[in-house]
Protein backbone atom coordinates (compact mmCIF):
# COMPACT_ATOMS: atom_id res chain seq x y z
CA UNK A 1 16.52 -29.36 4.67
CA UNK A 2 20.09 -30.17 4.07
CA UNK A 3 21.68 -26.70 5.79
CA UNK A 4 24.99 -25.65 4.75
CA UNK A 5 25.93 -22.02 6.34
CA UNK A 6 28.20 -21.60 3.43
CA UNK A 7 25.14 -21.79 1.07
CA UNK A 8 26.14 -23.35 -1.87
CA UNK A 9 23.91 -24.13 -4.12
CA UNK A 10 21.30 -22.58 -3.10
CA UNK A 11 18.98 -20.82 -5.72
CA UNK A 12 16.50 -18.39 -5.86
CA UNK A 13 13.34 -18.58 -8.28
CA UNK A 14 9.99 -18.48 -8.72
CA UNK A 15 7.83 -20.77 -7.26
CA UNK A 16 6.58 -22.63 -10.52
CA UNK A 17 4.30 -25.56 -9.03
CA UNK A 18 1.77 -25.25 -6.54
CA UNK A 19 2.79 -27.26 -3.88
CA UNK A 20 5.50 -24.84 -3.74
CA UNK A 21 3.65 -22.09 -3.66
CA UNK A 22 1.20 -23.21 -0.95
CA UNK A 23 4.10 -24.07 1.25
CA UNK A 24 5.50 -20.92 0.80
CA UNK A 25 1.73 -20.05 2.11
CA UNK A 26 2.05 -21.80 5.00
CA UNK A 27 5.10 -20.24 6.07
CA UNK A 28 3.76 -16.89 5.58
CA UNK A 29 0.28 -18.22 8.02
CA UNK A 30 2.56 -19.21 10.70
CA UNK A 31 4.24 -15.72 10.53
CA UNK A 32 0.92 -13.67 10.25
CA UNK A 33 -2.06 -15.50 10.36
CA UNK A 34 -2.04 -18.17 12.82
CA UNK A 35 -3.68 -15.06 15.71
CA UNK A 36 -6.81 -14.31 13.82
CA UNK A 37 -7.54 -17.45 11.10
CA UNK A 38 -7.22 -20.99 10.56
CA UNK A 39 -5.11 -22.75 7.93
CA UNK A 40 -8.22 -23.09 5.77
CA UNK A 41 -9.38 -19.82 6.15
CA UNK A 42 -6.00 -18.46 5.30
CA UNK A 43 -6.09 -20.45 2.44
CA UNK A 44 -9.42 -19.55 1.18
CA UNK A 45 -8.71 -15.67 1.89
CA UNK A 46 -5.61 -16.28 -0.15
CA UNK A 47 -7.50 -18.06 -3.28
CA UNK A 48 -9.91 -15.17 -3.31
CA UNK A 49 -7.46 -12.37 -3.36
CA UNK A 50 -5.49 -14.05 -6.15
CA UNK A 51 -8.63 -13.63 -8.64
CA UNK A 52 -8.76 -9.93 -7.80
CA UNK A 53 -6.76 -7.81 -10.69
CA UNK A 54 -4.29 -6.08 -8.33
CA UNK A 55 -2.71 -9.81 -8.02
CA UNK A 56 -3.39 -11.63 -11.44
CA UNK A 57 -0.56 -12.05 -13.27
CA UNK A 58 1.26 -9.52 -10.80
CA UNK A 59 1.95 -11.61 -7.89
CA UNK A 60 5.08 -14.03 -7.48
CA UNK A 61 5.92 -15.55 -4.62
CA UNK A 62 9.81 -16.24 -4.46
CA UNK A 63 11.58 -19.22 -2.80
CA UNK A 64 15.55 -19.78 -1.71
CA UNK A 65 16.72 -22.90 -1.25
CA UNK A 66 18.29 -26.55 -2.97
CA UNK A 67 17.28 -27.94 -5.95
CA UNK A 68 13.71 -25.98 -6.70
CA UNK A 69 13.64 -25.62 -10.34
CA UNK A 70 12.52 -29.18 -10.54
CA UNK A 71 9.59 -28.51 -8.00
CA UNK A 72 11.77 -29.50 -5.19
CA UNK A 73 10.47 -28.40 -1.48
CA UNK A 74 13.98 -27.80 0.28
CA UNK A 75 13.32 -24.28 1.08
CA UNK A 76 12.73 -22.41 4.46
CA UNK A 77 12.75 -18.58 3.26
CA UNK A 78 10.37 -17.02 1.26
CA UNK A 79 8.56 -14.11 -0.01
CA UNK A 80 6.71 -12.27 -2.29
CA UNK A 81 6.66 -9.69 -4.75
CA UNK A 82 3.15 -7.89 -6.53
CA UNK A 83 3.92 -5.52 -9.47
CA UNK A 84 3.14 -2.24 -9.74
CA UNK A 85 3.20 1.02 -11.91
CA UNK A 86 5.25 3.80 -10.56
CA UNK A 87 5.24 7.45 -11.71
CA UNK A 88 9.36 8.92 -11.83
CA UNK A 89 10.69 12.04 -12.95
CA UNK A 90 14.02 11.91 -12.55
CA UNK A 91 16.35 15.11 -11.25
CA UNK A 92 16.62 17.48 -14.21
CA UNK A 93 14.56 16.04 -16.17
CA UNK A 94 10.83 17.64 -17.62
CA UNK A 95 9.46 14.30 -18.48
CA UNK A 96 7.21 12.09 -16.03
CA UNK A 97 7.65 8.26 -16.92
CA UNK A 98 5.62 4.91 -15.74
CA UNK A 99 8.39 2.26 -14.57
CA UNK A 100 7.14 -1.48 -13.46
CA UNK A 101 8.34 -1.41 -9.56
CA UNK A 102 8.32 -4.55 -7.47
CA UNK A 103 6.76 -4.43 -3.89
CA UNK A 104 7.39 -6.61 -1.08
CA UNK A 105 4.60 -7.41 1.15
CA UNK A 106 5.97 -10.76 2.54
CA UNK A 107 9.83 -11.33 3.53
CA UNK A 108 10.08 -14.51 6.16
CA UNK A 109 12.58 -17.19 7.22
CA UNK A 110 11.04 -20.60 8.74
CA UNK A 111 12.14 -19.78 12.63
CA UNK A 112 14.00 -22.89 13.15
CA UNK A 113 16.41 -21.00 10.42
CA UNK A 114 16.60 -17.96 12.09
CA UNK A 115 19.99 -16.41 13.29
CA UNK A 116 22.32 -18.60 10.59
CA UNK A 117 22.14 -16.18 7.95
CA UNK A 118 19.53 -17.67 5.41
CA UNK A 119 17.53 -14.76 5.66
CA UNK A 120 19.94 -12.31 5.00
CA UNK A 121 21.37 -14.57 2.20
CA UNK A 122 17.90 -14.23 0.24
CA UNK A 123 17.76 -10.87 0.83
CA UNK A 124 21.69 -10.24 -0.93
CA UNK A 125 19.87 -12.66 -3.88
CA UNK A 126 16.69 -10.63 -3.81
CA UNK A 127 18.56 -7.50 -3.93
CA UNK A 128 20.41 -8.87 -7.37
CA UNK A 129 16.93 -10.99 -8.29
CA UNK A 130 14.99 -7.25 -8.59
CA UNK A 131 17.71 -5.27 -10.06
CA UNK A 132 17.47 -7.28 -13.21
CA UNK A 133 13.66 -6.72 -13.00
CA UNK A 134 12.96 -3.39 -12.28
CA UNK A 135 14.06 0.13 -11.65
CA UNK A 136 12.30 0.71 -8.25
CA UNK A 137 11.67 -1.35 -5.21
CA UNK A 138 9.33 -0.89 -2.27
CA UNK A 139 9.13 -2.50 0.98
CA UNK A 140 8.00 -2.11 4.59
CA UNK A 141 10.20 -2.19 7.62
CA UNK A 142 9.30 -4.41 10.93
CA UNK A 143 13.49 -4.51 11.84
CA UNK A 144 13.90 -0.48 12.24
CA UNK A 145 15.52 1.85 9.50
CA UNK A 146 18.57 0.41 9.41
CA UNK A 147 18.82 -3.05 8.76
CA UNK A 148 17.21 -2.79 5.06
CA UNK A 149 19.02 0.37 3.90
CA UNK A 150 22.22 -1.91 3.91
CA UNK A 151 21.11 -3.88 1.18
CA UNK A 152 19.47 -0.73 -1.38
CA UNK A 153 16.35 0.24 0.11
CA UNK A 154 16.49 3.44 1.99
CA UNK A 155 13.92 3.83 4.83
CA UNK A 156 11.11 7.14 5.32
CA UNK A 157 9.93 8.66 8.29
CA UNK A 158 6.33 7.06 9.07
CA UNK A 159 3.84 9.03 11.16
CA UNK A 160 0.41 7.73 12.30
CA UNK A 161 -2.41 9.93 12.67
CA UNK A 162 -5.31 8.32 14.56
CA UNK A 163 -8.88 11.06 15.24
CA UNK A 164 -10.83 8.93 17.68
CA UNK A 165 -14.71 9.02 17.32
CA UNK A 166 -15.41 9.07 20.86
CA UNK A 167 -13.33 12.38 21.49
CA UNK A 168 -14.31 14.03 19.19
CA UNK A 169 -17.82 16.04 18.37
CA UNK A 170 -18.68 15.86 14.25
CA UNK A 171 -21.58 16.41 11.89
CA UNK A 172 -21.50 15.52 8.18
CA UNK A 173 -21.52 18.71 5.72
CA UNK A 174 -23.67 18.34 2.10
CA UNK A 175 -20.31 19.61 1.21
CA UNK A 176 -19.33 16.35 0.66
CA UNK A 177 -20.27 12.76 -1.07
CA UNK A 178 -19.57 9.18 0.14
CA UNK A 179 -18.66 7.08 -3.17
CA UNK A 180 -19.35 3.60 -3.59
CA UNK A 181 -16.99 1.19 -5.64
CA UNK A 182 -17.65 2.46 -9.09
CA UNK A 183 -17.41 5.74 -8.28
CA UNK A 184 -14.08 4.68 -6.41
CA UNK A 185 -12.67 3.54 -9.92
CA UNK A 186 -13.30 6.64 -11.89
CA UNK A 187 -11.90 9.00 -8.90
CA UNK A 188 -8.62 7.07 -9.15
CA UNK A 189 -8.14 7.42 -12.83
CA UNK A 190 -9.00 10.62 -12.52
CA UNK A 191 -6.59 11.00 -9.24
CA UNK A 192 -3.14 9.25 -11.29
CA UNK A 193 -3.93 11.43 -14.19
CA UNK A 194 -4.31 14.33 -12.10
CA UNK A 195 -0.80 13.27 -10.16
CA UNK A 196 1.31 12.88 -13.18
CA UNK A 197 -0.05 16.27 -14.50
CA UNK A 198 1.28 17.69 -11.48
CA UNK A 199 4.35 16.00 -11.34
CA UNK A 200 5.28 17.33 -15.26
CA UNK A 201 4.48 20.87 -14.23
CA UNK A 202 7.04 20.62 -10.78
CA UNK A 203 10.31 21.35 -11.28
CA UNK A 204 12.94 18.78 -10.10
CA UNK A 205 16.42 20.51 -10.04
CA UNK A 206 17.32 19.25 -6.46
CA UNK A 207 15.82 15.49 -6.54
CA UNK A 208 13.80 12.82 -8.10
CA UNK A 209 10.51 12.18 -7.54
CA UNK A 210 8.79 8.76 -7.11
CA UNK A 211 5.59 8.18 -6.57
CA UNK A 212 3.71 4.39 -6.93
CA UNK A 213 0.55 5.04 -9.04
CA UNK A 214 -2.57 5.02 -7.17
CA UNK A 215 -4.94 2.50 -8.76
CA UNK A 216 -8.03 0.94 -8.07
CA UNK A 217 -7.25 -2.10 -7.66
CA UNK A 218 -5.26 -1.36 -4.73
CA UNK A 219 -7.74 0.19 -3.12
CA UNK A 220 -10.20 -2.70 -4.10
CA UNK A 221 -7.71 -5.55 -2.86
CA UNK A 222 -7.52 -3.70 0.52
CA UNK A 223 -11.52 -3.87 1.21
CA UNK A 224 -11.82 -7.19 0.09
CA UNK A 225 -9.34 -8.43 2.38
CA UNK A 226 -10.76 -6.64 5.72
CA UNK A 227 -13.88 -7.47 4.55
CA UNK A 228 -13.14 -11.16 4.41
CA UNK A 229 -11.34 -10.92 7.52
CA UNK A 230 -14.61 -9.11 9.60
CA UNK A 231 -16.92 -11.59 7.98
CA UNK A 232 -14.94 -14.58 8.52
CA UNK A 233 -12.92 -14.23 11.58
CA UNK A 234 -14.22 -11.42 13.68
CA UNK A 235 -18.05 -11.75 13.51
CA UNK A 236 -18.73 -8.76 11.36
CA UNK A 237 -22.61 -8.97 10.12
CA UNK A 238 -22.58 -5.57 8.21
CA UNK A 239 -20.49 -4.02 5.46
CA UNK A 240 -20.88 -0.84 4.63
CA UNK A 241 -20.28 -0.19 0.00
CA UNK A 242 -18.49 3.27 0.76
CA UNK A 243 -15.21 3.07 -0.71
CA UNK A 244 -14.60 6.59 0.32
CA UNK A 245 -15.55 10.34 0.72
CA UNK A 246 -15.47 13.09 -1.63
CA UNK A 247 -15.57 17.42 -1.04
CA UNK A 248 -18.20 18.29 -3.92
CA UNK A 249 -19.13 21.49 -2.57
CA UNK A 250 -22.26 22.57 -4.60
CA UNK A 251 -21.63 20.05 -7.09
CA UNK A 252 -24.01 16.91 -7.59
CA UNK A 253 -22.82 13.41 -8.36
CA UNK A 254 -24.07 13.44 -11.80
CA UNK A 255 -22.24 17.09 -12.50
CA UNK A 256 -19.38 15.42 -11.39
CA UNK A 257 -19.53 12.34 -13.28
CA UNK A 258 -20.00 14.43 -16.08
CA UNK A 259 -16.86 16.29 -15.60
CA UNK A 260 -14.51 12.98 -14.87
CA UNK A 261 -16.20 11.61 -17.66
CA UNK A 262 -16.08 14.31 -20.89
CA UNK A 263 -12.25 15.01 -19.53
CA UNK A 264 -10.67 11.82 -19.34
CA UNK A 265 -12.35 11.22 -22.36
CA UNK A 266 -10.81 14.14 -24.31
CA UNK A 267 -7.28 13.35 -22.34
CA UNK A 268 -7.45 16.31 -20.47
CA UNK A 269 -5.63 16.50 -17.16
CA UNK A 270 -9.16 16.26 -15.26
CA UNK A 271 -9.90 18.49 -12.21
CA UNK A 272 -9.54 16.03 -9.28
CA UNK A 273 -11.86 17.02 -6.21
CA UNK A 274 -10.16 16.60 -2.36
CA UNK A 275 -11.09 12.69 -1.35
CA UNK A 276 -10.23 10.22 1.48
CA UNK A 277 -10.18 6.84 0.25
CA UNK A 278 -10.62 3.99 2.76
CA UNK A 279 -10.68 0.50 4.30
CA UNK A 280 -12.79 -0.93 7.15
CA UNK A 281 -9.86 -2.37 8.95
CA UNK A 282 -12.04 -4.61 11.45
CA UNK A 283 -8.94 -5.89 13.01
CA UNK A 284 -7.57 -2.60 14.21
CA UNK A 285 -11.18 -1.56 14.69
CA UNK A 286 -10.12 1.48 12.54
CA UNK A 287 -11.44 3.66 9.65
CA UNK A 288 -7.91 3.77 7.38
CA UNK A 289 -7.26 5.87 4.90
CA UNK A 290 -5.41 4.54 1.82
CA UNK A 291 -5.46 7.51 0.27
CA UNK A 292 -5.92 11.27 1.00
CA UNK A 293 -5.67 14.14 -1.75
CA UNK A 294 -6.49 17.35 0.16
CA UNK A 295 -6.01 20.20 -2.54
CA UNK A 296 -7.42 23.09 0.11
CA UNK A 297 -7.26 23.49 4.19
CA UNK A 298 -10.74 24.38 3.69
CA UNK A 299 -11.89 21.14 2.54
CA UNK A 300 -10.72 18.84 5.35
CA UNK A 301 -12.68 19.44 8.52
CA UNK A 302 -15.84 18.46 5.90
CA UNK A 303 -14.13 15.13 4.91
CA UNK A 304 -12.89 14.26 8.51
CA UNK A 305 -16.53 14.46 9.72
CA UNK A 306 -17.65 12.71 7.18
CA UNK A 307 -14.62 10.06 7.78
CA UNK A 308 -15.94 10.03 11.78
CA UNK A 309 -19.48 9.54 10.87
CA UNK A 310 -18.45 6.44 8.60
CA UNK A 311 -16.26 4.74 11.53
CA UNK A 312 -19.05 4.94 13.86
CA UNK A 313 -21.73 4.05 12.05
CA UNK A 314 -19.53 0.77 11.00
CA UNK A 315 -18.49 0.60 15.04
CA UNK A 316 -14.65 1.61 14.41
CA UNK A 317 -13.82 3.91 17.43
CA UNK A 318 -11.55 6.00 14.86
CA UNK A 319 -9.56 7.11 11.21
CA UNK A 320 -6.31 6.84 10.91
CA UNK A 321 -4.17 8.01 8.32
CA UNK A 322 -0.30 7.16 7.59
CA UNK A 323 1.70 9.99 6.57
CA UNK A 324 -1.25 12.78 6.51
CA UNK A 325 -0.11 15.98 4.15
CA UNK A 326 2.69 17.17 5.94
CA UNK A 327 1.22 21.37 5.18
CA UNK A 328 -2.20 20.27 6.81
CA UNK A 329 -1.23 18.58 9.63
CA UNK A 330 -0.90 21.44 12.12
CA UNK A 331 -4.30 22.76 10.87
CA UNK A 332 -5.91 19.15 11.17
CA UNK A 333 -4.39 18.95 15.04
CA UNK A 334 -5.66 22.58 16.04
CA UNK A 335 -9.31 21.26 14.66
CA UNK A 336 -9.56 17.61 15.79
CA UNK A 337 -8.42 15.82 19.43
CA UNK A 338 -5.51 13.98 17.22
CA UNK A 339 -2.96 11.52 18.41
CA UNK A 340 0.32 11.57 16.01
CA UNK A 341 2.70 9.23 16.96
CA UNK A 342 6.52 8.55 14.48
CA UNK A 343 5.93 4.81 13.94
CA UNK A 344 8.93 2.39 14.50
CA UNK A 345 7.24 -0.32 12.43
CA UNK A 346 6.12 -0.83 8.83
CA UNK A 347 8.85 1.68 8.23
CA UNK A 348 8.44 2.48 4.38
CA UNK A 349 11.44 1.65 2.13
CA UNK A 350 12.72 2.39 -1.23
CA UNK A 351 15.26 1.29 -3.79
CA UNK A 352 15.91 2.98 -7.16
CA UNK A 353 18.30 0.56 -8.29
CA UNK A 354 20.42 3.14 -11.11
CA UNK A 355 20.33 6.02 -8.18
CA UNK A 356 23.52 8.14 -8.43
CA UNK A 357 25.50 8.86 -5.13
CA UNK A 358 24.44 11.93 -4.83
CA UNK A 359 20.62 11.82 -5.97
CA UNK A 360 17.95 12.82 -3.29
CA UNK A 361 14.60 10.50 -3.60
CA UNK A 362 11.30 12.60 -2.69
CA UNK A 363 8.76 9.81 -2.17
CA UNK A 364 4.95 11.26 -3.02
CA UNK A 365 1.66 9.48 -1.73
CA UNK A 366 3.66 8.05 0.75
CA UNK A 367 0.98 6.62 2.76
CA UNK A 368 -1.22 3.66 2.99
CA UNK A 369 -1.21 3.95 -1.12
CA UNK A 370 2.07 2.32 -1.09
CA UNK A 371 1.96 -0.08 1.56
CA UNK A 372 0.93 -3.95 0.66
């Protein structure tokens, strides 16, 4: 690559050929994969999570360097964005709208390149690049809370939450019902619709509220990639199909399919139940929650047993959750041997590009839901 610290000329696009795009691939192995896969592997776990819908026609991976648009290779910085539906009600305002927000899971520089400023030159061209694109921006932080807020995207507190099986005595309740992947997809229909009800009916005098849209697919793209890496990396043999657990109380499955079904059906704001949904993360040898909606105190000890009973019977030594309610997590530490620790990585960041100077962000379901 012909370096020039001065930049000129460079360019940022998308990657429109493939050789492009599985360089850009390679990059992104050396940076993250090269501990726990192969090249081949990488590549293969990369072709299967491209046919999943959470990526097609949502992913582009994005390239800064000399002469690209004609397929050219003289690039050493990369990353990528996936696009995704965010919920925003801005201060004042009564209405809730959907707004296309792009996320980025992948942000490297080759590190022969490091420390001359290309990486912080694609960022000042990403920062433009997603500003004519979209209203909101998410990332995740591995540089502190600093270092991205200079260039739009202001960083959040992150707290983990991790219950360890072994420390902890638990029984599952019939109060509650694991849900395979089917049941997964109707539960987060039936969870956005819920969210954006709730969102309408808050008032938002002091701030605006953002929250990404919790879809399937997400949650889908999350278990397919653990899985992949547990059956082809770490020696996993079984998989278990829960996607999740549910608080039903004396409800059966069928009454509540029945429910989900007949009101999303007549478009009324369904009644969502309390959930935790989840991935096998075989890597961290952790049950993780992508997403917790926990509409009573009363309901959690139930799905936290349940939660325990699913890491151990998969061999996880313990759930972990990213952000857990803030009003619950006193109760959930006075019921369950809990470690809560403020994380310094994976720092979640967000830009609303037309923010006014003074406008305060509140950032809902910000918790393993948001983070790619």
């Amino acid at each position: 690559m012909t370096f020039t610290e001065n930049f000129e000329g460079y360019e940022l696009i998308p990657a429109n050929i493939r050789s492009q795009v599985l360089k850009a691939r390679i990059a992104m192995y050396r940076e993250w994969g090269v501990d726990i896969m192969d090249e081949e592997t990488w590549q293969k776990r990369e072709d299967l999570l491209e046919s999943l819908e959470f990526i097609k026609g949502n992913l582009t991976t994005w390239i800064f360097g000399l002469g690209l648009e004609d397929g050219g290779l003289d690039f050493h910085s990369q990353f990528e964005t996936i696009r995704r539906p965010v919920f925003i009600k801005r201060k004042g305002s009564k209405n809730v709208e959907i707004l296309d927000s792009l996320c980025i899971p992948t942000y490297t520089c080759d590190k022969e390149f490091r420390g001359k400023g290309l990486g912080i030159k694609m960022l000042q061209a990403a920062r433009s690049k997603m500003q004519e694109l979209c209203s909101v921006s998410i990332l995740h932080s591995d540089v502190g809370s600093g270092f991205y807020s200079r260039y739009g995207w202001d960083s959040y507190p992150l707290i983990s939450t991790k219950i360890s099986v072994a420390s902890n005595q638990f029984e599952k309740s019939n109060d509650t019902l694991f849900f395979n992947k089917e049941l997964a997809r109707i539960i987060s229909l039936v969870d956005s619709k819920m969210l954006r009800t709730d969102m309408s009916r808050a008032e938002t005098n002091d701030s605006t509220v953002i929250s990404v849209v919790p879809e399937f697919g997400h949650y889908e793209w999350r278990n397919v990639r653990d899985n992949f890496e547990g059956q082809n990396c770490l020696n996993v043999k079984e998989f278990s199909e829960n996607y999740g657990v549910l608080y039903c109380g004396d409800q059966t499955e069928a009454i509540l399919r029945s429910k989900f079904s007949e009101s999303l059906l007549d478009g009324v704001a369904p009644e969502c139940p309390s959930f935790i949904m989840w991935t096998h993360r075989f890597k961290e040898n952790s049950l993780l929650s992508l997403r917790a909606r926990i509409n009573h105190i009363d309901h959690i000890v139930p799905l936290i047993n349940a939660a325990l009973q699913e890491a151990k019977s998969c061999s996880l030594s313990k759930i972990e959750f990213w952000n857990f309610q803030t009003e619950f997590l006193g109760f959930l530490e006075e019921k369950f041997n809990v470690e809560s620790i403020v994380m310094k990585k994976s720092l979640p960041c967000l830009a609303l590009f037309d923010k006014n100077p003074d406008e305060k962000i509140e950032w809902l379901l910000n918790e393993q839901v948001s983070f790619v």
